[in-house]
N, C-alpha and C. Protein backbone atom coordinates (compact mmCIF):
# COMPACT_ATOMS: atom_id res chain seq x y z
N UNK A 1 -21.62 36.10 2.41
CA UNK A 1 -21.55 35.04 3.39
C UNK A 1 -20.09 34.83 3.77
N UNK A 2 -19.74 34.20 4.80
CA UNK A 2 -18.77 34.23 5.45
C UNK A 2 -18.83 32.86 6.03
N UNK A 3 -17.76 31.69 6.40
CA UNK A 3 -17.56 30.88 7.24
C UNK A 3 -16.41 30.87 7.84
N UNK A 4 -16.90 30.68 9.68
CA UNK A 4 -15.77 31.26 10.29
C UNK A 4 -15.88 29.38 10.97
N UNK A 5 -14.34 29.28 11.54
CA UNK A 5 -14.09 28.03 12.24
C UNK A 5 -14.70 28.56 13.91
N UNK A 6 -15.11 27.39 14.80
CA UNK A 6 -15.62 27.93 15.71
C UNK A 6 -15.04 26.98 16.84
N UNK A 7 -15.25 27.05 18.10
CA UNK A 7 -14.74 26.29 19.52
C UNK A 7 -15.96 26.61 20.29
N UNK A 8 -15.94 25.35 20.89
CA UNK A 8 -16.34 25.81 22.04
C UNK A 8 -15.87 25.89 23.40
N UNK A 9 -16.01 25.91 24.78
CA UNK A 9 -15.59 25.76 25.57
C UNK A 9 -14.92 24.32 26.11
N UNK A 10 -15.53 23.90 25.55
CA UNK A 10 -14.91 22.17 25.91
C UNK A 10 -14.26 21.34 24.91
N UNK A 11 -13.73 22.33 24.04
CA UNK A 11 -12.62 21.87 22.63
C UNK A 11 -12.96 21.53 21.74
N UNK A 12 -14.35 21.27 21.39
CA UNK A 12 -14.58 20.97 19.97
C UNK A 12 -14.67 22.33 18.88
N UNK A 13 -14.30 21.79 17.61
CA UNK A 13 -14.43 22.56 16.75
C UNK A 13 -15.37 22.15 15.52
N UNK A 14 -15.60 23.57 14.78
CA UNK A 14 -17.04 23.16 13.96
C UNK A 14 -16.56 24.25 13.28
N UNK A 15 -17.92 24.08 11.73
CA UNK A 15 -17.71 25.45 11.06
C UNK A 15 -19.00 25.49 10.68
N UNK A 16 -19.62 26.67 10.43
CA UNK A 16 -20.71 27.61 10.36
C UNK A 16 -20.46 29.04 9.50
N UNK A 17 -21.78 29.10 8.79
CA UNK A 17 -21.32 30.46 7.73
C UNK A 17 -22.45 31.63 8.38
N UNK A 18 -22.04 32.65 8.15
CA UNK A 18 -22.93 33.45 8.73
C UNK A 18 -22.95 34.68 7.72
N UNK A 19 -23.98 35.45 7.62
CA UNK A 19 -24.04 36.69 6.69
C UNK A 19 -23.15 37.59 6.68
N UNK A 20 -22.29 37.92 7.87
CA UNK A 20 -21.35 38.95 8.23
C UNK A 20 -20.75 38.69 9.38
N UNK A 21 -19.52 39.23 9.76
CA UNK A 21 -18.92 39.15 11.07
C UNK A 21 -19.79 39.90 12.07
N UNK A 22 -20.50 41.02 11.22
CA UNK A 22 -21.10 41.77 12.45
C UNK A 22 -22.57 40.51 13.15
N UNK A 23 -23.05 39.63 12.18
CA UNK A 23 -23.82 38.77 12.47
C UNK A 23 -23.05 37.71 13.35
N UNK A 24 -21.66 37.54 13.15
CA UNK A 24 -21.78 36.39 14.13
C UNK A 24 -21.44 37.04 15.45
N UNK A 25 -21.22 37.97 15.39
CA UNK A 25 -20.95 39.04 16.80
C UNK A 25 -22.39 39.15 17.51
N UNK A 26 -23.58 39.39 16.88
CA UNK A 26 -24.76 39.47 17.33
C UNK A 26 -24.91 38.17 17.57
N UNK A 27 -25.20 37.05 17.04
CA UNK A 27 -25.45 35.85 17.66
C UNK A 27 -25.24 35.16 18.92
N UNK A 28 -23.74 35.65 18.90
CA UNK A 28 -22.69 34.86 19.76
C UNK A 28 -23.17 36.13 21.12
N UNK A 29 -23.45 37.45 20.75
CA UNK A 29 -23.90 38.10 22.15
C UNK A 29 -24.86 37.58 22.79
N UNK A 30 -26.16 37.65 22.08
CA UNK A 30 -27.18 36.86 22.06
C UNK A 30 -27.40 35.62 22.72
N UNK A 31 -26.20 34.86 23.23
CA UNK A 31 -26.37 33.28 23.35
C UNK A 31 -26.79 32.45 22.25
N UNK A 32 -26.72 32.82 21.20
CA UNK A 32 -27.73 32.16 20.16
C UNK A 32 -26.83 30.84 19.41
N UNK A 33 -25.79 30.92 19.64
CA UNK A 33 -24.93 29.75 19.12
C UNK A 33 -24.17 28.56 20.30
N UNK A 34 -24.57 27.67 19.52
CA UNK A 34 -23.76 26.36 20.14
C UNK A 34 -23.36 25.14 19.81
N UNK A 35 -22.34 24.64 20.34
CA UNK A 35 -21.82 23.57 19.92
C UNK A 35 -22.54 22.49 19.05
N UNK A 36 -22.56 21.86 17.90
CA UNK A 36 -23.26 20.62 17.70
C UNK A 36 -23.18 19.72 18.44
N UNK A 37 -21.96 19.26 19.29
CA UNK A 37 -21.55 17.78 20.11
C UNK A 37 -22.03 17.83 21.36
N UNK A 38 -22.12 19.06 21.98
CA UNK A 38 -22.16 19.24 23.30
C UNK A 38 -23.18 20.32 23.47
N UNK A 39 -23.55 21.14 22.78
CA UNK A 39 -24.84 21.57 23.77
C UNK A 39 -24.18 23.42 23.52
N UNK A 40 -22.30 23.17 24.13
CA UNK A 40 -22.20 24.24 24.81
C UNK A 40 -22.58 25.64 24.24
N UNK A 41 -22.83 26.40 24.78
CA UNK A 41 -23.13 28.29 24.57
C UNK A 41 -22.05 28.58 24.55
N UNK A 42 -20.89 28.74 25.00
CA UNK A 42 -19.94 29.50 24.41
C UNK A 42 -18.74 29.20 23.73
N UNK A 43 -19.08 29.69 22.76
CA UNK A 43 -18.94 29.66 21.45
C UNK A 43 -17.75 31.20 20.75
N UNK A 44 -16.75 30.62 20.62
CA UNK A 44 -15.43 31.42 19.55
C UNK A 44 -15.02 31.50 18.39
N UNK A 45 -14.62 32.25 17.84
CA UNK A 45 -14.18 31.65 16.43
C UNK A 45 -12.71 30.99 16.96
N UNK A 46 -12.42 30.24 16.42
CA UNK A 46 -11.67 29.43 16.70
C UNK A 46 -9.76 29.62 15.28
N UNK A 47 -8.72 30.03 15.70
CA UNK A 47 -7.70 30.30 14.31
C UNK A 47 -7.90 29.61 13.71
N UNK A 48 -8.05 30.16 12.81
CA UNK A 48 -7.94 29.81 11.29
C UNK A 48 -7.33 30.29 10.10
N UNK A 49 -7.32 30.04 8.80
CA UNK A 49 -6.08 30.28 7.82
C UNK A 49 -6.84 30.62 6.49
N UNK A 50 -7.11 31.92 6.64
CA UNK A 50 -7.54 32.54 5.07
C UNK A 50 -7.71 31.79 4.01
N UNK A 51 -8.47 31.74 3.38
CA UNK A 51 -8.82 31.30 1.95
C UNK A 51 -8.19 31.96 1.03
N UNK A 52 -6.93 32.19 0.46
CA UNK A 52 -7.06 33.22 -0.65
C UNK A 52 -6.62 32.17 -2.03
N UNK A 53 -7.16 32.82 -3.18
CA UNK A 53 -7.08 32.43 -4.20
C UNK A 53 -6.28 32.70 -4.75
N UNK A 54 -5.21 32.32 -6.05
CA UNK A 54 -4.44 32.78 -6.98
C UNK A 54 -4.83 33.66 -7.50
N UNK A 55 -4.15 34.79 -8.35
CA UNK A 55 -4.50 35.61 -9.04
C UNK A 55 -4.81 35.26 -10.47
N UNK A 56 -5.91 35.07 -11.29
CA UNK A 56 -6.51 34.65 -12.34
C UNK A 56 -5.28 34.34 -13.87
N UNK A 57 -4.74 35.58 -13.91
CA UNK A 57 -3.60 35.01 -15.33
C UNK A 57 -2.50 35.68 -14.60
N UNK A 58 -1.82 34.38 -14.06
CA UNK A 58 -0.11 34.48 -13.67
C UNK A 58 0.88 34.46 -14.20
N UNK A 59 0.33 34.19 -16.03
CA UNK A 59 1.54 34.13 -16.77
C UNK A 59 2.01 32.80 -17.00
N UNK A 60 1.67 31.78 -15.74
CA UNK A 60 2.36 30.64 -15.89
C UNK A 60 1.60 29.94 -16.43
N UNK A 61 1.71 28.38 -17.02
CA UNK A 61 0.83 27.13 -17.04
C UNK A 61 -0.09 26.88 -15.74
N UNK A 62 -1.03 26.28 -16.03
CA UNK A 62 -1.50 25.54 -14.98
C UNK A 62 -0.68 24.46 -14.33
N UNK A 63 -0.69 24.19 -12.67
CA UNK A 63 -0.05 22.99 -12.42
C UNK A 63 -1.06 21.74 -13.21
N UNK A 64 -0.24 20.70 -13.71
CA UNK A 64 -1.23 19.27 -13.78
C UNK A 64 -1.25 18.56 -12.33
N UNK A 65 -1.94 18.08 -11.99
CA UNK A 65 -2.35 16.91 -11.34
C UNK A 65 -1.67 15.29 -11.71
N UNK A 66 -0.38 14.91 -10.87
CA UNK A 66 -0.14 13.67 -10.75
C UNK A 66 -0.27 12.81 -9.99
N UNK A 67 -1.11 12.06 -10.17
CA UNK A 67 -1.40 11.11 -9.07
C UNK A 67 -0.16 10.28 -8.29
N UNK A 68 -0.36 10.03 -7.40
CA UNK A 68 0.70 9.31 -7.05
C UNK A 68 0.53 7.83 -6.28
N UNK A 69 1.20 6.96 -6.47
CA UNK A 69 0.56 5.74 -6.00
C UNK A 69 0.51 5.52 -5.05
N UNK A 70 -0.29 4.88 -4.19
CA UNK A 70 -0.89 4.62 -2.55
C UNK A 70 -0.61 3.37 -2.12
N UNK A 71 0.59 3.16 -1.16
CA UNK A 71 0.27 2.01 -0.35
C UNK A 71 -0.84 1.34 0.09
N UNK A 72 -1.39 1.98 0.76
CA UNK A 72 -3.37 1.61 1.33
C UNK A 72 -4.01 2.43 0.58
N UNK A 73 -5.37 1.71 1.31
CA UNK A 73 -6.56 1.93 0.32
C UNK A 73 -6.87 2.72 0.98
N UNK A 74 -8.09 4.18 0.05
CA UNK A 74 -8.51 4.81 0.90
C UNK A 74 -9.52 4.48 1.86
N UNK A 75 -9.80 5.47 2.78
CA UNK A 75 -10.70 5.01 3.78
C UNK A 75 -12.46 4.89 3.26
N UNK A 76 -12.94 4.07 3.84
CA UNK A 76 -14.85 3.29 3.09
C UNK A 76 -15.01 4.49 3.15
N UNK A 77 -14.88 5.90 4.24
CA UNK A 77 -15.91 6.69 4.79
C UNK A 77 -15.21 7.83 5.48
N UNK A 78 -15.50 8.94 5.82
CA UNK A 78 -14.96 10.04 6.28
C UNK A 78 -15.28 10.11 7.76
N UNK A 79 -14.36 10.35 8.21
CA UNK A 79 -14.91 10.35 9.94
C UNK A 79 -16.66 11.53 10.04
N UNK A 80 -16.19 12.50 9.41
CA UNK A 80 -17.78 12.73 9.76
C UNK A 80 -18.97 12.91 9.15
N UNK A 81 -18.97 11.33 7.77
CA UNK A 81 -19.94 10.92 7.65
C UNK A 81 -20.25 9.73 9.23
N UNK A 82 -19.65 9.11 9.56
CA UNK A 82 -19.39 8.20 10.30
C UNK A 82 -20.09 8.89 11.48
N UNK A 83 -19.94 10.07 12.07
CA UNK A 83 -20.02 10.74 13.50
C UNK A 83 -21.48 10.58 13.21
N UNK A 84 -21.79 11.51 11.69
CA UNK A 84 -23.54 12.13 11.66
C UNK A 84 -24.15 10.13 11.70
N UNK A 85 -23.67 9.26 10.90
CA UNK A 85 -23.71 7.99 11.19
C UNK A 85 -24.62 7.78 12.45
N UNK A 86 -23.97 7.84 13.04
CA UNK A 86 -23.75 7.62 14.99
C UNK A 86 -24.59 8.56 15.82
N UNK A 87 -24.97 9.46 15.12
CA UNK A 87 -25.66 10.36 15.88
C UNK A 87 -26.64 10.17 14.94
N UNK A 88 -26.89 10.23 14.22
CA UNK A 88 -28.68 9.94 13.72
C UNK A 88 -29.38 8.27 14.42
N UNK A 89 -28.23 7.31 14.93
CA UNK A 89 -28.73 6.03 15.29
C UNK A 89 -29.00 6.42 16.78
N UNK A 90 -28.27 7.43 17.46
CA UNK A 90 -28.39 7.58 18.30
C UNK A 90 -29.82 8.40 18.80
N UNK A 91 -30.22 9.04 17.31
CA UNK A 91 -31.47 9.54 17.70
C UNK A 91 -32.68 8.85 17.56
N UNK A 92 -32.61 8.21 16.87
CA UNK A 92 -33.59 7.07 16.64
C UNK A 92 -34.12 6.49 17.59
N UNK A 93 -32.73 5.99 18.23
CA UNK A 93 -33.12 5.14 19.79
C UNK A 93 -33.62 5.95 20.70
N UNK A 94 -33.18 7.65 21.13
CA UNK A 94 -34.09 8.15 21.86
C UNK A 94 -35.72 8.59 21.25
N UNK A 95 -35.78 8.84 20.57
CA UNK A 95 -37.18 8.97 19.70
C UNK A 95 -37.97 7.41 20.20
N UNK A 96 -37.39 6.54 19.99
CA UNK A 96 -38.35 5.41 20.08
C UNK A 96 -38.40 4.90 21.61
N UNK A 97 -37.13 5.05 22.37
CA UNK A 97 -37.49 5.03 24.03
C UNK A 97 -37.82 5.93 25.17
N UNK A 98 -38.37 7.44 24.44
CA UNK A 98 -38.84 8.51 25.29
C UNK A 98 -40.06 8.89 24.65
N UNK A 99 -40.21 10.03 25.46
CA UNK A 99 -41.32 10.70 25.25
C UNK A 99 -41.57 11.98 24.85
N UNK A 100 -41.89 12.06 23.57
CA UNK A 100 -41.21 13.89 23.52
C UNK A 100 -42.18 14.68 24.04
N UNK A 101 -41.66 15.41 24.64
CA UNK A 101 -42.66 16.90 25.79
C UNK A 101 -42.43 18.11 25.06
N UNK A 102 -41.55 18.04 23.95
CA UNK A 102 -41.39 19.14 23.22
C UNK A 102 -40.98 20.51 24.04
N UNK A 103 -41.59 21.60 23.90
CA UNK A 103 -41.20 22.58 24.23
C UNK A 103 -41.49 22.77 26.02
N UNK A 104 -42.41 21.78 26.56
CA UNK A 104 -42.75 21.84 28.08
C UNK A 104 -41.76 20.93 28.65
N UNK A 105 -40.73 20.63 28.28
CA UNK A 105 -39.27 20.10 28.45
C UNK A 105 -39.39 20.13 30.23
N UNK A 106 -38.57 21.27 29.92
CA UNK A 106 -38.36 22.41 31.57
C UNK A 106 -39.51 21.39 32.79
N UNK A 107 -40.42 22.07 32.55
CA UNK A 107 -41.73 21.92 33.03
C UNK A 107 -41.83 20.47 33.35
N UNK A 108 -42.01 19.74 32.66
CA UNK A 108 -42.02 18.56 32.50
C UNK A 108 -41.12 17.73 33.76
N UNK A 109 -39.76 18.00 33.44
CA UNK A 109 -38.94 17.68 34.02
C UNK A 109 -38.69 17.81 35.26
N UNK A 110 -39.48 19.06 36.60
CA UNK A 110 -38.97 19.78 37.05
C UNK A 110 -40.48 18.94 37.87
N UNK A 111 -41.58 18.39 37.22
CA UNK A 111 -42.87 17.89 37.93
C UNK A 111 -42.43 16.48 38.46
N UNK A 112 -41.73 15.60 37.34
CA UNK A 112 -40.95 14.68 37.65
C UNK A 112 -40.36 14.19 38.80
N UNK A 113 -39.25 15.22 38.81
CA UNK A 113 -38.39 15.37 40.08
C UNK A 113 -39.03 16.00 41.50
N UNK A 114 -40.10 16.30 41.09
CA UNK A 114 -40.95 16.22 42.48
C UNK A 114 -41.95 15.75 42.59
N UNK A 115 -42.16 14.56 41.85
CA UNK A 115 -43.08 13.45 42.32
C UNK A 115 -44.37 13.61 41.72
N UNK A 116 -44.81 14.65 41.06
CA UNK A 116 -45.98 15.18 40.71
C UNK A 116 -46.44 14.28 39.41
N UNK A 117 -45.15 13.70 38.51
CA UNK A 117 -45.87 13.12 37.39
C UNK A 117 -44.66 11.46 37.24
N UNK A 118 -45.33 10.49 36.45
CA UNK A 118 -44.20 9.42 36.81
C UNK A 118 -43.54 9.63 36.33
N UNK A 119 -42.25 9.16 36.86
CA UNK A 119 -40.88 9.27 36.01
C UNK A 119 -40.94 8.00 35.27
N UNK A 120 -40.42 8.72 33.94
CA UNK A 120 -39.59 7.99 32.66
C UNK A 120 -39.13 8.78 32.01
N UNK A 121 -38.43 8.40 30.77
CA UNK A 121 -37.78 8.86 29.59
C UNK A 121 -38.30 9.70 28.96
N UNK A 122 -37.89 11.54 28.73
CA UNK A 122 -38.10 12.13 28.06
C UNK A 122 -37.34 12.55 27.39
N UNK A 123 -37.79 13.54 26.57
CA UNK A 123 -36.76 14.66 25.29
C UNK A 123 -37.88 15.51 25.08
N UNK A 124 -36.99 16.62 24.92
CA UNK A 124 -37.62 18.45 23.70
C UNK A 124 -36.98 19.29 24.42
N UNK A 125 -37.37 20.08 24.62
CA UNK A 125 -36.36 21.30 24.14
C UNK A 125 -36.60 22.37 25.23
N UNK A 126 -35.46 22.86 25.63
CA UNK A 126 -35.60 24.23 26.68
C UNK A 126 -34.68 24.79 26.88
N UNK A 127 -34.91 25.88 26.57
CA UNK A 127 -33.64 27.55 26.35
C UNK A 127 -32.51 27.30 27.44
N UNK A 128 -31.18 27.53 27.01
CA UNK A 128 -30.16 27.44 27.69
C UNK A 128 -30.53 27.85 29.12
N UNK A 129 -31.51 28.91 29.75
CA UNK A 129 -31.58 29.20 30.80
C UNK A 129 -31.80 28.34 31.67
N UNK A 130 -33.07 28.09 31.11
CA UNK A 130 -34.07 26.85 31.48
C UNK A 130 -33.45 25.43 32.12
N UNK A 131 -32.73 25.30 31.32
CA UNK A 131 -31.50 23.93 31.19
C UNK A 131 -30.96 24.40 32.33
N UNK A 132 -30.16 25.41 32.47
CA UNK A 132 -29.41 25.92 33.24
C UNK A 132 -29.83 26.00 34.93
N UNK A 133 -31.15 25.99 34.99
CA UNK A 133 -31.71 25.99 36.26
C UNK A 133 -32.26 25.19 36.78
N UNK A 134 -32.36 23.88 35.58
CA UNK A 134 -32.97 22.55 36.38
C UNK A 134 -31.26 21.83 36.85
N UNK A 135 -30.50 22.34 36.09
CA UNK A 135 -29.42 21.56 36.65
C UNK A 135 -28.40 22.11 38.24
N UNK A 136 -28.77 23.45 38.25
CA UNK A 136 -28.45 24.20 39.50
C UNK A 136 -29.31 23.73 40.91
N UNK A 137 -30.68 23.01 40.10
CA UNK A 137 -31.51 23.05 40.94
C UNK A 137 -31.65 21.12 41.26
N UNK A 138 -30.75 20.78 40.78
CA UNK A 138 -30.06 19.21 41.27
C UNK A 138 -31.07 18.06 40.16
N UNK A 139 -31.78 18.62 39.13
CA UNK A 139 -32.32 17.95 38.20
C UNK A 139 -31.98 17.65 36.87
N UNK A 140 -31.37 15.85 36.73
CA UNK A 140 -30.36 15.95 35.66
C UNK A 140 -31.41 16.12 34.71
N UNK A 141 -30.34 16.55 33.84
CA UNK A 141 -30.25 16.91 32.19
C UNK A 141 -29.26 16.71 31.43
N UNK A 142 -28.93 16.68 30.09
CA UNK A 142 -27.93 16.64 29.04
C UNK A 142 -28.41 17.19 27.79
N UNK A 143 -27.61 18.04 27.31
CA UNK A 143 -28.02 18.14 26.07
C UNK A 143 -27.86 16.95 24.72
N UNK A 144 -29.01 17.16 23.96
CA UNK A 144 -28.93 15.98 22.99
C UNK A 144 -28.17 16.78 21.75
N UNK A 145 -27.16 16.12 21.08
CA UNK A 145 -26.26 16.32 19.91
C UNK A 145 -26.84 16.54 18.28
N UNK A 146 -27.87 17.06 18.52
CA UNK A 146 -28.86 17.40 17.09
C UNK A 146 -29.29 18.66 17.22
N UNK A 147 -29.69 19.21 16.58
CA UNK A 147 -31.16 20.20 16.54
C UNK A 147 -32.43 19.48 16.48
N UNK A 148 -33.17 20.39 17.32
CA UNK A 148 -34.85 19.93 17.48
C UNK A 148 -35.25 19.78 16.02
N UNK A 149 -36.02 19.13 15.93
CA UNK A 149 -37.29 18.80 14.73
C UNK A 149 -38.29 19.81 14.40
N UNK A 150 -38.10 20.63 14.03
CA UNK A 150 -39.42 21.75 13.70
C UNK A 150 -40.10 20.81 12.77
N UNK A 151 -41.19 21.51 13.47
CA UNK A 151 -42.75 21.22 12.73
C UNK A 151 -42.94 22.40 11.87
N UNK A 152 -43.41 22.14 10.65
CA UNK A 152 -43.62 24.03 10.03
C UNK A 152 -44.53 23.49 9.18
N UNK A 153 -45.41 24.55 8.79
CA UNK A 153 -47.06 24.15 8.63
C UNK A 153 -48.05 23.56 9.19
């Protein structure tokens, strides 16, 4: 396994492990990766700074660990417990004020905008293309900042 730092097109960064470089090369051809925050498809490894370890018996002591005393306190919480925080409340509220169409997303959306079914609040899911052509085709969309909910069994 491998974890590489990643970007996307619109500056965020993330990290993800993948079986091999040659796997994240296939993915990333694929379209198969994207941003957590934003949705986006393209997707880089982003610089980053080797992991390497010491060499096991250096001869020397171990360093100790001295603490050192702190003006302030540390922080309640880590910024991204705080983010996933914010984004799970944020899903909640769409879960409870839409309608999920699940995988007829596209479809759904596209009957909407031409009058065929009433408009309100939906969510689920449709392949970057898909996405890609209701919005060319003047029908908003956004991507939501999670992964879908599989059902399995």
């Amino acid at each position: 396994m491998i974890r590489f730092t990643l970007k996307c097109s619109q500056g965020h960064q993330f990290e993800s492990w993948f079986a091999s470089g040659a796997a994240f090369e296939t993915l990333q051809s694929a379209g198969h990766l994207s941003c957590p925050d934003c949705g986006d498809a393209q997707v880089e490894k982003a610089i980053m700074a080797p992991n390497v370890r010491a060499a096991r018996d250096t001869g020397r002591e171990p360093a100790t660990h001295q603490p050192t005393a702190r003006s302030e306190p540390a922080p309640a919480q880590d910024p991204q417990s705080a983010l996933r925080a914010r984004i799970e409340a944020l899903r909640r509220h769409v879960e409870q004020n839409s309608h999920d169409v699940g995988r007829d997303f596209a479809a759904e959306a596209r009957r909407m905008h031409a009058g065929e079914s009433d408009k309100t609040a939906i969510h689920g899911e449709a392949r970057i293309d898909e996405a890609r052509a209701l919005l060319e085709d003047g029908i908003p969309v956004a991507p939501l900042p999670w992964p879908a909910r599989r059902k399995t069994n």
